[in-house]
Protein backbone atom coordinates (compact mmCIF):
# COMPACT_ATOMS: atom_id res chain seq x y z
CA UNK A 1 68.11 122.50 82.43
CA UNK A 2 69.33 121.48 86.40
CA UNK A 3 72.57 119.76 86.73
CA UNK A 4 71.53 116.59 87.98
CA UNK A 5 74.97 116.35 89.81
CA UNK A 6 74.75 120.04 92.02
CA UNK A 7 73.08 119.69 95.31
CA UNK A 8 70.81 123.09 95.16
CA UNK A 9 69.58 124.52 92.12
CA UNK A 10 70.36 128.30 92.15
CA UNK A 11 68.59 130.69 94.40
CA UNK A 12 67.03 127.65 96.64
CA UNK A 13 66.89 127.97 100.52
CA UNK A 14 69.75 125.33 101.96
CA UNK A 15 67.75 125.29 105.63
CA UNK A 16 64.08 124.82 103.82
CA UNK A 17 65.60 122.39 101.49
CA UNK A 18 67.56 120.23 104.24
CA UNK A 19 64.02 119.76 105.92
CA UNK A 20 62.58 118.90 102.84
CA UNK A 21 65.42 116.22 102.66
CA UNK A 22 64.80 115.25 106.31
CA UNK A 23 61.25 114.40 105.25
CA UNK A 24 61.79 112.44 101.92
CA UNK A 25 64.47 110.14 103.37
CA UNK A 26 62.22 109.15 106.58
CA UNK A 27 59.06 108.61 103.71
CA UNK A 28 62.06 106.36 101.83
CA UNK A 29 62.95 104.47 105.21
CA UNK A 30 59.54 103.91 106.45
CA UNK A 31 57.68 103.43 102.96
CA UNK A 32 60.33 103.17 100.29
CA UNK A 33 58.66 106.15 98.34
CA UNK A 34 60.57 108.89 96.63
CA UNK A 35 59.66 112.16 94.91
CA UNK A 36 60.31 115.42 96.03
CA UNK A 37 63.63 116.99 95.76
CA UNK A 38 65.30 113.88 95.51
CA UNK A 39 67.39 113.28 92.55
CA UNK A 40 67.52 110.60 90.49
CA UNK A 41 70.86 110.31 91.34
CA UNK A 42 70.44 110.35 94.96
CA UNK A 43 67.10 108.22 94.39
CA UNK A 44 69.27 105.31 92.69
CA UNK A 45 71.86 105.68 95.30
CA UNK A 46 69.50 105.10 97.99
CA UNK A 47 67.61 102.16 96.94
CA UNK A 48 71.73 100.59 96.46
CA UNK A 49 72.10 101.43 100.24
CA UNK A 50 68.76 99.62 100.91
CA UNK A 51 68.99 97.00 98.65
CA UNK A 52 72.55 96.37 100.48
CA UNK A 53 70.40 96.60 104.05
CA UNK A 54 72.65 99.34 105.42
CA UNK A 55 71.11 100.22 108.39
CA UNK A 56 70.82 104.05 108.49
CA UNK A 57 72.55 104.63 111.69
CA UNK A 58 75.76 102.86 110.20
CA UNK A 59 79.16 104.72 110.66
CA UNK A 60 81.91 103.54 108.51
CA UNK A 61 84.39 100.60 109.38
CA UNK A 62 87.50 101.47 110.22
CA UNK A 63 90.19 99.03 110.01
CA UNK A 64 93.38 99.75 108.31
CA UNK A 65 96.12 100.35 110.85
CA UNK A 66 98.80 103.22 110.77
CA UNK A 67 101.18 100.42 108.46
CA UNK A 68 98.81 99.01 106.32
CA UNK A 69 97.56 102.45 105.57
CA UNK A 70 100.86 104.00 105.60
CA UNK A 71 101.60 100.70 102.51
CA UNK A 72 98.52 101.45 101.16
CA UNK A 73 99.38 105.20 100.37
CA UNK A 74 103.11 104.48 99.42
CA UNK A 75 101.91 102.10 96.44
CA UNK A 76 98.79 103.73 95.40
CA UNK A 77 98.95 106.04 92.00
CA UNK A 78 97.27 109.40 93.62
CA UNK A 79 99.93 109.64 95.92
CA UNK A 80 102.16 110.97 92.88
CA UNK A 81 99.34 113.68 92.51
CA UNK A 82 98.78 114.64 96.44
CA UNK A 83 100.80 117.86 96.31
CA UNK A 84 98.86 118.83 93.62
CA UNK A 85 95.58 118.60 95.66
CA UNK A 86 97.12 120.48 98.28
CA UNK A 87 98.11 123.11 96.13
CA UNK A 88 94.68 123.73 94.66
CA UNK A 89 92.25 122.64 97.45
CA UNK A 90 94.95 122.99 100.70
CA UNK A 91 94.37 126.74 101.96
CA UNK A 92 90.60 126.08 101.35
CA UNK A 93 91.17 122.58 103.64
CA UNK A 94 92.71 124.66 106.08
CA UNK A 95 90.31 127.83 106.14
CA UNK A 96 88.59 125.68 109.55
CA UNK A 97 85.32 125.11 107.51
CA UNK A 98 86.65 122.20 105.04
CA UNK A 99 88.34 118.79 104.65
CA UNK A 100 90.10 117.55 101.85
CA UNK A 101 90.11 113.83 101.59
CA UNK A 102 91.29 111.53 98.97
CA UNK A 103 90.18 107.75 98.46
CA UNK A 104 91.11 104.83 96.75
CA UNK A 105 88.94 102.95 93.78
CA UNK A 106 87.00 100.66 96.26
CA UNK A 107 85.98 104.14 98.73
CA UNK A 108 88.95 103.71 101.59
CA UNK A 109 90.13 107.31 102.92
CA UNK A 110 93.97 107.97 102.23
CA UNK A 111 94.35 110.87 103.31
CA UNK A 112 91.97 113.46 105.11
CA UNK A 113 93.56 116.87 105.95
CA UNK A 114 92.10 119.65 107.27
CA UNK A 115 91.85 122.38 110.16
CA UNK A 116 91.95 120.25 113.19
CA UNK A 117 89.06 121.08 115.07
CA UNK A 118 86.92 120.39 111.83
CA UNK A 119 89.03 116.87 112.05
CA UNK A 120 87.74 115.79 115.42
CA UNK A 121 84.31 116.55 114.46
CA UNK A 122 84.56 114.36 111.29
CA UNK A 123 86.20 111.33 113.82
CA UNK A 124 82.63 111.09 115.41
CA UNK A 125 81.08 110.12 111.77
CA UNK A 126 84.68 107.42 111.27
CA UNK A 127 85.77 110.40 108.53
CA UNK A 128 89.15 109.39 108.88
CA UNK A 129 92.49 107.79 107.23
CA UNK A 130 91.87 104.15 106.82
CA UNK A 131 87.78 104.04 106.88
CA UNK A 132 85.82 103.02 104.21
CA UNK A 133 83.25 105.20 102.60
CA UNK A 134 81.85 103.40 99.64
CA UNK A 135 77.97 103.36 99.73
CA UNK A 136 78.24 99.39 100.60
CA UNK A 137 79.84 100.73 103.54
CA UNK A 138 78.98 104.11 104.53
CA UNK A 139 75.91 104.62 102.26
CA UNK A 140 75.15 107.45 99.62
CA UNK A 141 77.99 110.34 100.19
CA UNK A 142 79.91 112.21 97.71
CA UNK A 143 82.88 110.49 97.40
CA UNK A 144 81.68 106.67 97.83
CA UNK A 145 78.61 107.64 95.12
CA UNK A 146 81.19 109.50 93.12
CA UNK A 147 83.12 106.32 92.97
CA UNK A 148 79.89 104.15 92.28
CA UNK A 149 78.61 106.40 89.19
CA UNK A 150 81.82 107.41 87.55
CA UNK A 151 80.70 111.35 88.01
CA UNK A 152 81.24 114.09 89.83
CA UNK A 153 78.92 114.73 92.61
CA UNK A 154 77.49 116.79 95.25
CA UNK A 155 75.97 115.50 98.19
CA UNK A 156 73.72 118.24 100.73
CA UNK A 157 72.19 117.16 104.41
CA UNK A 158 69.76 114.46 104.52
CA UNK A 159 70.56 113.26 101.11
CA UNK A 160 73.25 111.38 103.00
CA UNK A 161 71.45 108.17 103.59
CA UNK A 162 73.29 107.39 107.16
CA UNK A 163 72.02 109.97 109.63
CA UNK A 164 75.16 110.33 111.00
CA UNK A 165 76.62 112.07 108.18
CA UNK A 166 73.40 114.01 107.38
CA UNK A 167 75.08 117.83 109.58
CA UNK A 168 77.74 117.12 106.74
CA UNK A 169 77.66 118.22 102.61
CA UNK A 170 80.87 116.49 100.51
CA UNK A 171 81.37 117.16 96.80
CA UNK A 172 83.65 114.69 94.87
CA UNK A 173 85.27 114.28 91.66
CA UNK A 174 86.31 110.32 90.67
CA UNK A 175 90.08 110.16 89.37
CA UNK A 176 90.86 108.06 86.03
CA UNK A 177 94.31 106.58 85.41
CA UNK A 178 95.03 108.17 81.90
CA UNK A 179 97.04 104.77 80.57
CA UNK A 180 94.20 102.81 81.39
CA UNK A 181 90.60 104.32 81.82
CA UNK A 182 89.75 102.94 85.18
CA UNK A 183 89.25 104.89 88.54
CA UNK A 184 91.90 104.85 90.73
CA UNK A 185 89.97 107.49 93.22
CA UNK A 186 88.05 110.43 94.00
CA UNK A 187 88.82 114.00 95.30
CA UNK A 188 86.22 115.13 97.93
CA UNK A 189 86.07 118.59 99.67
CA UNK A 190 83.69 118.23 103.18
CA UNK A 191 82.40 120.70 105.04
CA UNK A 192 79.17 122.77 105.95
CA UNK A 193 75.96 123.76 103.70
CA UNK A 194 78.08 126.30 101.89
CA UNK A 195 79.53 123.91 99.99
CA UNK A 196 76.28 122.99 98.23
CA UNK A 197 77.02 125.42 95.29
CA UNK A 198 78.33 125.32 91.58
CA UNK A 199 81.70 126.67 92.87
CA UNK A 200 82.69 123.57 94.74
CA UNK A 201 81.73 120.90 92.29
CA UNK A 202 83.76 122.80 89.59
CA UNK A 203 86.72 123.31 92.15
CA UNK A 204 86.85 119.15 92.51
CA UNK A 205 86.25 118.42 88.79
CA UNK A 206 88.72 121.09 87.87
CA UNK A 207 91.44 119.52 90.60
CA UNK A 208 90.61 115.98 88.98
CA UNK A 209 90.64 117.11 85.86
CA UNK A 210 94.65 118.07 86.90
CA UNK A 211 95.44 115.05 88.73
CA UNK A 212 94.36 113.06 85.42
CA UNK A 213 96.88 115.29 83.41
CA UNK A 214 99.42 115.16 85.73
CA UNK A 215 99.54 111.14 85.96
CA UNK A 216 99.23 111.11 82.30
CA UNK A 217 102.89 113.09 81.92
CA UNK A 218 104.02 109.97 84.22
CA UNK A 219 104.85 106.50 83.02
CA UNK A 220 102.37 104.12 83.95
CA UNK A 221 102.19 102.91 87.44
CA UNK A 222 102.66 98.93 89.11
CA UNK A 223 100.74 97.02 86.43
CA UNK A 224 101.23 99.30 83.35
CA UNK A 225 104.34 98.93 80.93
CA UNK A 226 105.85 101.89 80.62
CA UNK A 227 108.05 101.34 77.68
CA UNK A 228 106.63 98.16 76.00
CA UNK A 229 103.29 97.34 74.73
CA UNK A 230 100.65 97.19 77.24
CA UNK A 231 97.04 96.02 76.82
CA UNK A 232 94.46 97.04 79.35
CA UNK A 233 91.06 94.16 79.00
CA UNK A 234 89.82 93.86 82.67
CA UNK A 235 86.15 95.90 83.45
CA UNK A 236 86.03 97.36 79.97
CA UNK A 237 84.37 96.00 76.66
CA UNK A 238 86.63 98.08 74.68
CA UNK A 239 90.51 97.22 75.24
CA UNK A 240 93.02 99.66 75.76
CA UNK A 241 96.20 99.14 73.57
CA UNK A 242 99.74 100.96 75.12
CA UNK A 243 102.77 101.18 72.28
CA UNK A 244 105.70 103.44 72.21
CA UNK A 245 103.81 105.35 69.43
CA UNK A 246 100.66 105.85 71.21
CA UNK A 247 102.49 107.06 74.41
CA UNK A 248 104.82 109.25 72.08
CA UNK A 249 101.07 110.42 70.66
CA UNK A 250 99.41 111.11 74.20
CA UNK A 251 97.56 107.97 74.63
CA UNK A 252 96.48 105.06 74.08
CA UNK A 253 94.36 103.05 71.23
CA UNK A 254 90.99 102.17 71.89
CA UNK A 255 90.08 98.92 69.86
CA UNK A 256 86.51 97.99 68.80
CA UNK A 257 84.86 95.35 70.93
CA UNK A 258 85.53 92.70 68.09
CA UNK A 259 89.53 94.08 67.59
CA UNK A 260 89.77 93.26 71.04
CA UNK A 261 89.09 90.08 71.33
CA UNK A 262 91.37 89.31 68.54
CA UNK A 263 94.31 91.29 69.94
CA UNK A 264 93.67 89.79 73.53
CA UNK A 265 93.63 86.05 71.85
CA UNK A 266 96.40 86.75 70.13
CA UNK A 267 98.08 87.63 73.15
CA UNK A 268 97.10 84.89 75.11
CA UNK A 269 98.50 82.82 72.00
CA UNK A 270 101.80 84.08 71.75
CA UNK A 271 103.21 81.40 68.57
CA UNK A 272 100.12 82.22 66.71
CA UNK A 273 97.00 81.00 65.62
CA UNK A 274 95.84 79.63 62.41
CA UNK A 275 92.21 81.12 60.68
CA UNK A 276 90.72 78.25 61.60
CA UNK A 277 91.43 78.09 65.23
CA UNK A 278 91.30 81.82 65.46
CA UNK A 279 88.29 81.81 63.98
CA UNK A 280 86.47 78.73 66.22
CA UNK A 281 88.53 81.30 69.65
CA UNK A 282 86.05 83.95 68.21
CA UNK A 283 82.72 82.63 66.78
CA UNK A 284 82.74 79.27 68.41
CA UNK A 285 80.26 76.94 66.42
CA UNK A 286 78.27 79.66 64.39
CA UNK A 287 79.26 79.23 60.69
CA UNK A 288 81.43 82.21 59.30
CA UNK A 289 82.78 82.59 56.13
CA UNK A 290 86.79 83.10 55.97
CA UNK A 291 86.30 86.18 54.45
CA UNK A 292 84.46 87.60 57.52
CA UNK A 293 87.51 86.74 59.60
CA UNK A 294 89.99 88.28 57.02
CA UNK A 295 88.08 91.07 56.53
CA UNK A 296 88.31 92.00 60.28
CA UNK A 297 92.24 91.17 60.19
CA UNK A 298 92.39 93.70 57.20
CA UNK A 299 90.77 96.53 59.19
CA UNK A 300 92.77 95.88 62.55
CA UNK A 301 96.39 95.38 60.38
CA UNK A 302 95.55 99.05 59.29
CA UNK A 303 95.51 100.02 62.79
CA UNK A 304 98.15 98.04 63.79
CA UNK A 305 100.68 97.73 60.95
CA UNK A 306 103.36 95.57 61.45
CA UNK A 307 102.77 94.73 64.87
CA UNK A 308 100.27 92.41 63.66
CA UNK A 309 101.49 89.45 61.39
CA UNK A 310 100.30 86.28 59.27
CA UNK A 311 100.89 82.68 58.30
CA UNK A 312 99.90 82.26 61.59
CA UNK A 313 97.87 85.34 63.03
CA UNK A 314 100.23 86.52 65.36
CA UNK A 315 101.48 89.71 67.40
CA UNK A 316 105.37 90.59 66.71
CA UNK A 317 105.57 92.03 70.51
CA UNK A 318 103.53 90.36 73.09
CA UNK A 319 101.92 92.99 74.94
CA UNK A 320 101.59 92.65 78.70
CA UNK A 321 98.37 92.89 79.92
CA UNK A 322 96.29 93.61 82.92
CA UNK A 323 95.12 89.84 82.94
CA UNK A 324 99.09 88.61 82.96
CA UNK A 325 99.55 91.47 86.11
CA UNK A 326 96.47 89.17 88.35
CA UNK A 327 97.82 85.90 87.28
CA UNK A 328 101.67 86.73 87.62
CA UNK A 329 99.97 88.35 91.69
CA UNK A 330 98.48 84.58 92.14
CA UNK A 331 101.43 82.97 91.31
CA UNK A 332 103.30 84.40 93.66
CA UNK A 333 100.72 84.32 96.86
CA UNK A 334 99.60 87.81 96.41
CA UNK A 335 96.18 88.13 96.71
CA UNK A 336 95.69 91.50 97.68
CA UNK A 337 97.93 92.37 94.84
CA UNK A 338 95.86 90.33 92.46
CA UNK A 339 92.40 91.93 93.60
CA UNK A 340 93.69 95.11 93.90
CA UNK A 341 94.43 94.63 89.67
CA UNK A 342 91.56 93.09 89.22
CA UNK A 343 89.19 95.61 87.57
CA UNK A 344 86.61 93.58 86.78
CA UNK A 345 85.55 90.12 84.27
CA UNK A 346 87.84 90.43 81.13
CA UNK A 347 85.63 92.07 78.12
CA UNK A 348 82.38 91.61 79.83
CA UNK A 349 80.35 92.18 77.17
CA UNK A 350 82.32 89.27 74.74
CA UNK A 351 80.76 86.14 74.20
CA UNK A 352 83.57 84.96 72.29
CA UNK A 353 84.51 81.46 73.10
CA UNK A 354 87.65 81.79 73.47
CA UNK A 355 87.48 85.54 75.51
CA UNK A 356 84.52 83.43 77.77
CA UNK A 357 87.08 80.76 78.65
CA UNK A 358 89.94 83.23 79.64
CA UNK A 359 87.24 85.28 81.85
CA UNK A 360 85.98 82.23 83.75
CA UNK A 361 89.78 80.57 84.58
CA UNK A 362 90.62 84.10 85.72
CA UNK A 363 87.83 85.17 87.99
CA UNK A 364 87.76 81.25 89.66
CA UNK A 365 91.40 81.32 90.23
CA UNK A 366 90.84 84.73 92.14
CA UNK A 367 87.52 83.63 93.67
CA UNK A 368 89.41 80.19 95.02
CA UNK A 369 92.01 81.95 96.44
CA UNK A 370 89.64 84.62 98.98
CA UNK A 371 87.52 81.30 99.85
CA UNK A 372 90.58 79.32 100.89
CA UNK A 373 92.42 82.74 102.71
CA UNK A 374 89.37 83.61 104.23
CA UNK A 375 90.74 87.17 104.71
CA UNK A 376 88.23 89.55 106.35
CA UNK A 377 89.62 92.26 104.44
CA UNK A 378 89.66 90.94 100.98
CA UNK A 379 86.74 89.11 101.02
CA UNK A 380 84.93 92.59 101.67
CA UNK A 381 87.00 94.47 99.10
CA UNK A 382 85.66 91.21 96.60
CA UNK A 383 82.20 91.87 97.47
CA UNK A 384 82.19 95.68 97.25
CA UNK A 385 82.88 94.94 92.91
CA UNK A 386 80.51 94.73 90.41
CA UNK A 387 81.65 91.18 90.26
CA UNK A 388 81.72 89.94 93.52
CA UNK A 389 78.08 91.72 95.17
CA UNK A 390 75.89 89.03 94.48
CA UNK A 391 78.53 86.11 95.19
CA UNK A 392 76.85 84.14 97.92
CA UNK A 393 79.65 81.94 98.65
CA UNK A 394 81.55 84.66 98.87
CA UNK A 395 78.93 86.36 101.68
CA UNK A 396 78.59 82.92 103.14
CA UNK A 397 82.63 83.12 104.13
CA UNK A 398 82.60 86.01 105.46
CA UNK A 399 79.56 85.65 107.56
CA UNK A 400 81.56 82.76 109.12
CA UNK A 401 84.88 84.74 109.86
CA UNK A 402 83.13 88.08 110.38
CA UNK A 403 79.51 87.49 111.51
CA UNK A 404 76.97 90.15 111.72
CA UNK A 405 73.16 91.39 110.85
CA UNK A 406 74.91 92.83 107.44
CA UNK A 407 76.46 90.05 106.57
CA UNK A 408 73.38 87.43 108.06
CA UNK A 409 70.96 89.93 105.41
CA UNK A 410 72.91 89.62 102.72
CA UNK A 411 73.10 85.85 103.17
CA UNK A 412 69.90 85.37 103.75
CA UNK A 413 68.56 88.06 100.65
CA UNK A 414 70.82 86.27 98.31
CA UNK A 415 69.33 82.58 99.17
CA UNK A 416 66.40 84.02 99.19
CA UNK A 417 66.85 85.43 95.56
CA UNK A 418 68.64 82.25 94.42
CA UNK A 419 65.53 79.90 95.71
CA UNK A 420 67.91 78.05 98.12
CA UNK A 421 66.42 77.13 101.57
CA UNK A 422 67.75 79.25 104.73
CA UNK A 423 71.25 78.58 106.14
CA UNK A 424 70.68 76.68 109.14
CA UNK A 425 70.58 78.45 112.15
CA UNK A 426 72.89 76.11 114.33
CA UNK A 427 75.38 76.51 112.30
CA UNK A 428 77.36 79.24 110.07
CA UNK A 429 75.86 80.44 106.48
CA UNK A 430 79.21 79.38 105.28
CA UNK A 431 78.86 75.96 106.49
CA UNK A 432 77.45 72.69 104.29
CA UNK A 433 77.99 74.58 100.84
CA UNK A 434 80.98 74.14 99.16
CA UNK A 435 80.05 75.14 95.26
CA UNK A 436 80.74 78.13 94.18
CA UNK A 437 77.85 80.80 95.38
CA UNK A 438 77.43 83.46 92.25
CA UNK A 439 78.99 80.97 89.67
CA UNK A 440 76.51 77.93 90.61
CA UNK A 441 73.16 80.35 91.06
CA UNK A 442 73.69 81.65 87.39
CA UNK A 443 71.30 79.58 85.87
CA UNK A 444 68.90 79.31 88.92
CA UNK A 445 69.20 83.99 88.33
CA UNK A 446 68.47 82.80 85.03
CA UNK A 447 65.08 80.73 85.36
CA UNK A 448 63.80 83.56 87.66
C-alpha cells in the first residue's frame, strides 16, 4: 500500500511528476478540481489554504525581531533538544544542499541553519528565523501541514500551494511534549527534489522520535509541575494526570473522558463536593441514579487510591493544571503567556455542566483580553487555533489594526457564513459590533 505521507512512490520520475503537480494545482486554482497525483493529504491541505483565501503568490510574514525571537527561543521547550538536531541532521544541514529548521506549535521558524548560500536562497521565499509558516500563513508546506495534521510529512514541488515555494521540497516531523501530549513543534529538513524519498521522512521522524525521548528524561517545562501533581485538560478529551508515581513510572495517566471530568471538578473544587452537587457538576438535569455516580468513583479510586477521598468527594493534593497556568498568565497581564498555554477549549468533547461552565469563563476571559489589547501579533496567533479561525470578532479587530485583502476576505466570508449583512464600507469591519463574533454566531452556525 503507498504511504500517504512520502512525496514519490518508489521508482516515479521527480521532473515528470513536478509537471504533473504544476498542472493539478493550476486545475485546483482555476476550477477547484483535484485528482491526479494529488494526495489526500495534500488535497485537504489545499482546500484549508483556499478556504483561508491565501492568495498563491503569498510569501510568509515576517515579524519577530532579533529580541522577541531571541525570547522566544530562550523560553521555548525544543530549545533543550536543539543540539540534538544538530547532531543528527547538522552535517546533512551543512552538506550546501539542505536546511534544518525548527518551529514552534503555531508554525513560527526558530531556528533555520544551514550552508549559507542555500540560506540566501531560502530569504527570497521569507524561510527565515522569525517567519511564520503555518498553512494560514504560508500555505501547504511540510512543516506548517506537519503541524496542522499531527504527522509526519513530505512535501515535493508544486504540491506547495504558494508558488513561491514550489523550486523547494521540505519533509517534517511534529514534536510532542512527553508530560503532556501536545505539539510543541516540528523538525523540517529543506532542500532540492532529492529529498522526496523514504530516507528523509524516516531521518525527521527518527530525530523527533529523539527529541520526544530526550524532553521526556527532563522535568516538565514552564506550565508543567515537575514534582507535584499536574493535570493536563486544555485541547484534549482525555486528561493527562502527572504524580510522583507516574513520573517515577515513565509517564503519565491517561483518564477516560468521564474520569476526567470528575478529577478536573474536583480540582476546580478544592474543599470537596458532595454526590449531589458532584453529581448535578456532571449530568446537569438528566436523572441518574446514585449508584451510577458511585460506581464511577469506585472505578477511578482504583486508579487513584488514596489520592482520591470521600465524605465529601475530594482530591488529597490539588493538582495544578494547565487551566490554573492561563488564568494565573491573566492575572498577572500576560497575555502572550496565557495564549501561548492555551492549547485549546478545556475537554472539548464534555458536555458536562459543570466542565461547559469552566470552558466558557476560560476561553471569554482570554478572548476579552486580545479584543481589548488589540495586539497584531496575538490576535493572529488566536486566529491561527482551532478555536479562534472562525471568530469573527476576532477577524473584525484585526482588520481594524492590521487591514488587508486577507483579513477584508475573511471578514467578509465569515459574515457571509454567519448571515450578517456586509461591514460597511466607510468604516472598519471592526467597527459597530461589539458582541462577541464566534460566541454570538453559534446558534445562527447552528440554524444553517
Amino acid at each position: 500500500m503507498r504511504n500517504p505521507w512520502l512525496a514519490l512512490e518508489a521508482g516515479a520520475d521527480p521532473a515528470a511528476r513536478a509537471g504533473q503537480m504544476r498542472r493539478a494545482h493550476e486545475r485546483f486554482l482555476t476550477g477547484g478540481t483535484l485528482g491526479g497525483p494529488v494526495r489526500d493529504v495534500v488535497a485537504d491541505s489545499w482546500r484549508r489554504c483556499a478556504g483561508a483565501r491565501l492568495g498563491p503568490e503569498s510569501l510568509a510574514r515576517v515579524d519577530l525581531d532579533d529580541e522577541r525571537l531571541t525570547a522566544r527561543r530562550a523560553c521555548h521547550p525544543l530549545a533543550r533538544v536543539m543540539p540534538l538536531f544538530r547532531e543528527l541532521l547538522g552535517s546533512i544541514a551543512d552538506d550546501g544542499a539542505h536546511l534544518l529548521s525548527v518551529c514552534d506549535e503555531r508554525g513560527t521558524m526558530l531556528w533555520v541553519e544551514g550552508h549559507s548560500q542555500v540560506r540566501r536562497r531560502a530569504e527570497a521565499m521569507n524561510f527565515v528565523p522569525g517567519a511564520h509558516w503555518s498553512e494560514r500563513d504560508s500555505g501547504t508546506n511540510a512543516p506548517g501541514t506537519a503541524l496542522a495534521v499531527g504527522h509526519a510529512v513530505q512535501i515535493f514541488a508544486a504540491k506547495h500551494y504558494c508558488r513561491p515555494v514550489q523550486s523547494w521540497t521540505c519533509a517534517a516531523a511534529p514534536v510532542h511534549d512527553p508530560h503532556t501530549g501536545r505539539i510543541v513543534g516540528a523538525v523540517d529538513l529543506t532542500g532540492g527534489d532529492h529529498l522526496a524519498s523514504p530516507h528523509s521522512l524516516a531521518l525527521v521522524q527518527a530525530t523527533a522520535r529523539a527529541a520526544e525521548a530526550r524532553l521526556a528524561a527532563a522535568p516538565p517545562g514552564p506550565g508543567g509541575p515537575a514534582t507535584g501533581d499536574g493535570l493536563a485538560v486544555l485541547g484534549r478529551d482525555e486528561a493527562l494526570l502527572h504524580t510522583p508515581g507516574t513520573r517515577a513510572a515513565g509517564g503519565p495517566l491517561r483518564l477516560g473522558r468521564r474520569h476526567s471530568e470528575i478529577v478536573l471538578l474536583l480540582a476546580a473544587h478544592p474543599d470537596g463536593l458532595g454526590g449531589e452537587a458532584l453529581a448535578r457538576e456532571l449530568y446537569g438535569e438528566r436523572e441518574v441514579t446514585p449508584v451510577t455516580l458511585r460506581a464511577e468513583l469506585s472505578r477511578l479510586r482504583q486508579l487513584l487510591g488514596p489520592l482520591l477521598a470521600s465524605r465529601p468527594y475530594r482530591l488529597v493534593r490539588r493538582p495544578v493544571t494547565d487551566y490554573d497556568t492561563v488564568t494565573d498568565a491573566l492575572a498577572a497581564s500576560d497575555t502572550a503567556s496565557a495564549l501561548a498555554a492555551y492549547a485549546g477549549p478545556l475537554l472539548p468533547s464534555s458536555e458536562a455542566p459543570g466542565v461547559v461552565r469552566l470552558r466558557r469563563v476560560l476561553e471569554n476571559r482570554l478572548r476579552r483580553r486580545l479584543l481589548q489589547e488589540a495586539d497584531p501579533g496575538l490576535l493572529e496567533t488566536w486566529l491561527g487555533t482551532g478555536a479562534g479561525e472562525d471568530d469573527l470578532e476576532a477577524w473584525e479587530a484585526l482588520h481594524a489594526v492590521r487591514p488587508g485583502p486577507h483579513t477584508a476576505g475573511r471578514v467578509a466570508a465569515l459574515r457571509s457564513a454567519y448571515g450578517l449583512p456586509p461591514a460597511d464600507g466607510g468604516r472598519s469591519a471592526h467597527s459597530g459590533r461589539r458582541t462577541g463574533g464566534r460566541h454570538a454566531t453559534s446558534a445562527q452556525r447552528s440554524a444553517r
